[in-house]
Protein backbone atom coordinates (compact mmCIF):
# COMPACT_ATOMS: atom_id res chain seq x y z
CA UNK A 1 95.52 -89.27 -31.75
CA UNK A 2 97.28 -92.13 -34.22
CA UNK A 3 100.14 -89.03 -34.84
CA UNK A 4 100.56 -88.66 -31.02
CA UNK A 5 100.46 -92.29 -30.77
CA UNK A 6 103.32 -92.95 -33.33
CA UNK A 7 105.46 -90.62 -32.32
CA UNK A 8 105.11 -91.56 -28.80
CA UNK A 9 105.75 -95.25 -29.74
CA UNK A 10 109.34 -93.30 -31.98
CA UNK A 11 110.73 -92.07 -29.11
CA UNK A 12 109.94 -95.20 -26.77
CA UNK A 13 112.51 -97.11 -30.00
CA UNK A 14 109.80 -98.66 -32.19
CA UNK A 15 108.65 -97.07 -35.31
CA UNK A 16 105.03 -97.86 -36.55
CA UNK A 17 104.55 -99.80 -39.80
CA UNK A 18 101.63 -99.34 -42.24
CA UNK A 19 100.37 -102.66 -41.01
CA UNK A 20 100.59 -101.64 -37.78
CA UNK A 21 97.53 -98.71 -38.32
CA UNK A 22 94.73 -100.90 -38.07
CA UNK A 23 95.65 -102.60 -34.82
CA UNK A 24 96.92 -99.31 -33.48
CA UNK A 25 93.44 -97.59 -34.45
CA UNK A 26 91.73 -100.65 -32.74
CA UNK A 27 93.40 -100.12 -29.27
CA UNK A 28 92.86 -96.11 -29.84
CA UNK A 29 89.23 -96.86 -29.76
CA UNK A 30 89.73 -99.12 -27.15
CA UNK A 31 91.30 -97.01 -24.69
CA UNK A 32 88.78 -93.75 -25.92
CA UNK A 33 86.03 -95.95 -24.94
CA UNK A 34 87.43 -97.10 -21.55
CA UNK A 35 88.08 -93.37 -20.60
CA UNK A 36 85.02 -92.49 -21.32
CA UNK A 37 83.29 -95.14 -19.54
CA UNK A 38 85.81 -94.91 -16.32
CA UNK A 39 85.05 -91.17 -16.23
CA UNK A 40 81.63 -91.13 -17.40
CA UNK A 41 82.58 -88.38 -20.28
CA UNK A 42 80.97 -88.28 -23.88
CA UNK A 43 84.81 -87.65 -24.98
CA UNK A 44 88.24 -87.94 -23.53
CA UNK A 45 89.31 -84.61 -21.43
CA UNK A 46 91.89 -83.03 -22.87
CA UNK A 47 94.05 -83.21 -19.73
CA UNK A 48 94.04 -87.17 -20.27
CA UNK A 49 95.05 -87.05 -24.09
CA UNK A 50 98.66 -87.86 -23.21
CA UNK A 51 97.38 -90.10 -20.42
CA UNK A 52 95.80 -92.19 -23.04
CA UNK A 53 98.34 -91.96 -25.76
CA UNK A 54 100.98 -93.42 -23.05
CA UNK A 55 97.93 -96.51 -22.63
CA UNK A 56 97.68 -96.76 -26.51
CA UNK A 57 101.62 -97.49 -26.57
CA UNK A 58 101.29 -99.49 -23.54
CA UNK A 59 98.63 -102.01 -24.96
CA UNK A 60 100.23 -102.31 -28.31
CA UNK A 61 103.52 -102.64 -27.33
CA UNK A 62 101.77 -105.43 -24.79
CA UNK A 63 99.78 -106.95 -28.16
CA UNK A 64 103.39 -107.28 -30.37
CA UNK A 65 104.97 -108.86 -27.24
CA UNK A 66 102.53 -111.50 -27.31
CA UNK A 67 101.83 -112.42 -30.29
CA UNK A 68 105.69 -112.25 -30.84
CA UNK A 69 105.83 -109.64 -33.46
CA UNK A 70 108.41 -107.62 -31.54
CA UNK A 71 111.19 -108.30 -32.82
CA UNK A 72 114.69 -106.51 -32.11
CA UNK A 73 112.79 -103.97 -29.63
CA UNK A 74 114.83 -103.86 -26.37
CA UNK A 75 114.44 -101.26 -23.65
CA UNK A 76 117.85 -99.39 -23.38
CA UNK A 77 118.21 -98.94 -20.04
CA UNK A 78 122.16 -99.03 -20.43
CA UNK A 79 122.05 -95.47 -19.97
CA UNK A 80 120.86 -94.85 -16.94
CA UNK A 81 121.98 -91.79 -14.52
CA UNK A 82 125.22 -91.57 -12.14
CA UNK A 83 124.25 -93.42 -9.00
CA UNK A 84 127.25 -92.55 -7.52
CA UNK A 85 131.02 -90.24 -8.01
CA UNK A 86 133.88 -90.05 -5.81
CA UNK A 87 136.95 -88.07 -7.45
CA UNK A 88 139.91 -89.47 -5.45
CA UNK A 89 141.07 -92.49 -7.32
CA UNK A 90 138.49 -91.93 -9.49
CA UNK A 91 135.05 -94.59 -8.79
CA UNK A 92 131.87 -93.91 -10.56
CA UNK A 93 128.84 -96.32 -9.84
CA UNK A 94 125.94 -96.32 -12.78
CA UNK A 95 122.17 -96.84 -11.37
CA UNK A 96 121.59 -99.69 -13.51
CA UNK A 97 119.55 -102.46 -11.94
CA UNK A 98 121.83 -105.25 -12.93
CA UNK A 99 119.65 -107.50 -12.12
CA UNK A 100 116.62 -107.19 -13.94
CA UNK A 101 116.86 -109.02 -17.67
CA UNK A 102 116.00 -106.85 -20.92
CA UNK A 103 112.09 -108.67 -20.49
CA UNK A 104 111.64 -107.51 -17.27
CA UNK A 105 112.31 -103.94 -18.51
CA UNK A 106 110.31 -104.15 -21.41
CA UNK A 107 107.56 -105.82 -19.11
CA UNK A 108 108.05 -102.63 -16.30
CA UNK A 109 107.75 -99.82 -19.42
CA UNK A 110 104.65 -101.30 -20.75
CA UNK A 111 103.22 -101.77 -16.85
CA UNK A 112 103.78 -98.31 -16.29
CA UNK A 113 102.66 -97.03 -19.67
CA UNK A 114 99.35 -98.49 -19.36
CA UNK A 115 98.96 -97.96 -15.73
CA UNK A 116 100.27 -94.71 -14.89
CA UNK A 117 98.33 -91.66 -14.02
CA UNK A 118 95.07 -93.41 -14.70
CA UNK A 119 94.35 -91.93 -10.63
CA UNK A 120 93.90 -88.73 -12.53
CA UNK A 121 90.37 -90.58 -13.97
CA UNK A 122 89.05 -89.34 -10.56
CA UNK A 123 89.31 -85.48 -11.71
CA UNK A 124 87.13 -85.89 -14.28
CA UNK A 125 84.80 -88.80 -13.16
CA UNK A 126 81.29 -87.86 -13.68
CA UNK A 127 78.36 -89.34 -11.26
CA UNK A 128 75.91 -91.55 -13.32
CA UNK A 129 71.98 -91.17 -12.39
């Protein structure tokens, strides 16, 4: 899972370190262990392996921010889709939420990593005698 995990972490813009492996083996055991106790399971399914990748990122991504290791890591959401085109005169409207500061993003991606899907728990939640 620590490939999965750093190449997840790659594509999200932040590219693991060697000191980064024991912390990032730490929170895989962590999340392993709270699958397995959500769902009741001896191991993690394999339908929630990228579920728990995505909450591996999520928590260390969370761990940097606080402990203010994460430096020059900024969501890009600059490049966000066409919201809107008209062709006469020419007028094209980005969807970028102008709004919302470059914390807030980070703070929404790491939400959403370690909190999405995670209803999917209930497919392969086991009763406990």
């Amino acid at each position: 899972m620590y490939d999965d995990v750093t190449k997840r972490l790659e594509s999200l813009g932040y590219t693991a370190e060697a000191t980064d492996k024991w912390a990032i083996d730490f929170i895989i055991e962590k999340v392993t262990n709270t699958i397995k106790n959500e769902c009741n399971v001896g191991k993690i399914p394999e339908g929630l392996h990228q579920i728990a990748v995505d909450m591996v990122c999520g928590e260390f991504l969370m761990m940097k921010k606080e402990s203010g290791q994460l430096d020059g890591f900024e969501v890009d959401l600059n490049t966000a889709g066409l919201k809107q085109l008209q062709e006469g005169d020419t007028n094209v409207v980005f969807a970028v939420d102008s709004i919302a500061s470059p914390e807030q993003r980070l703070d929404a991606l790491i939400k959403h990593l370690m909190n999405y899907d995670r209803k999917q728990f209930a497919t392969y939640r086991r009763l406990k005698w």
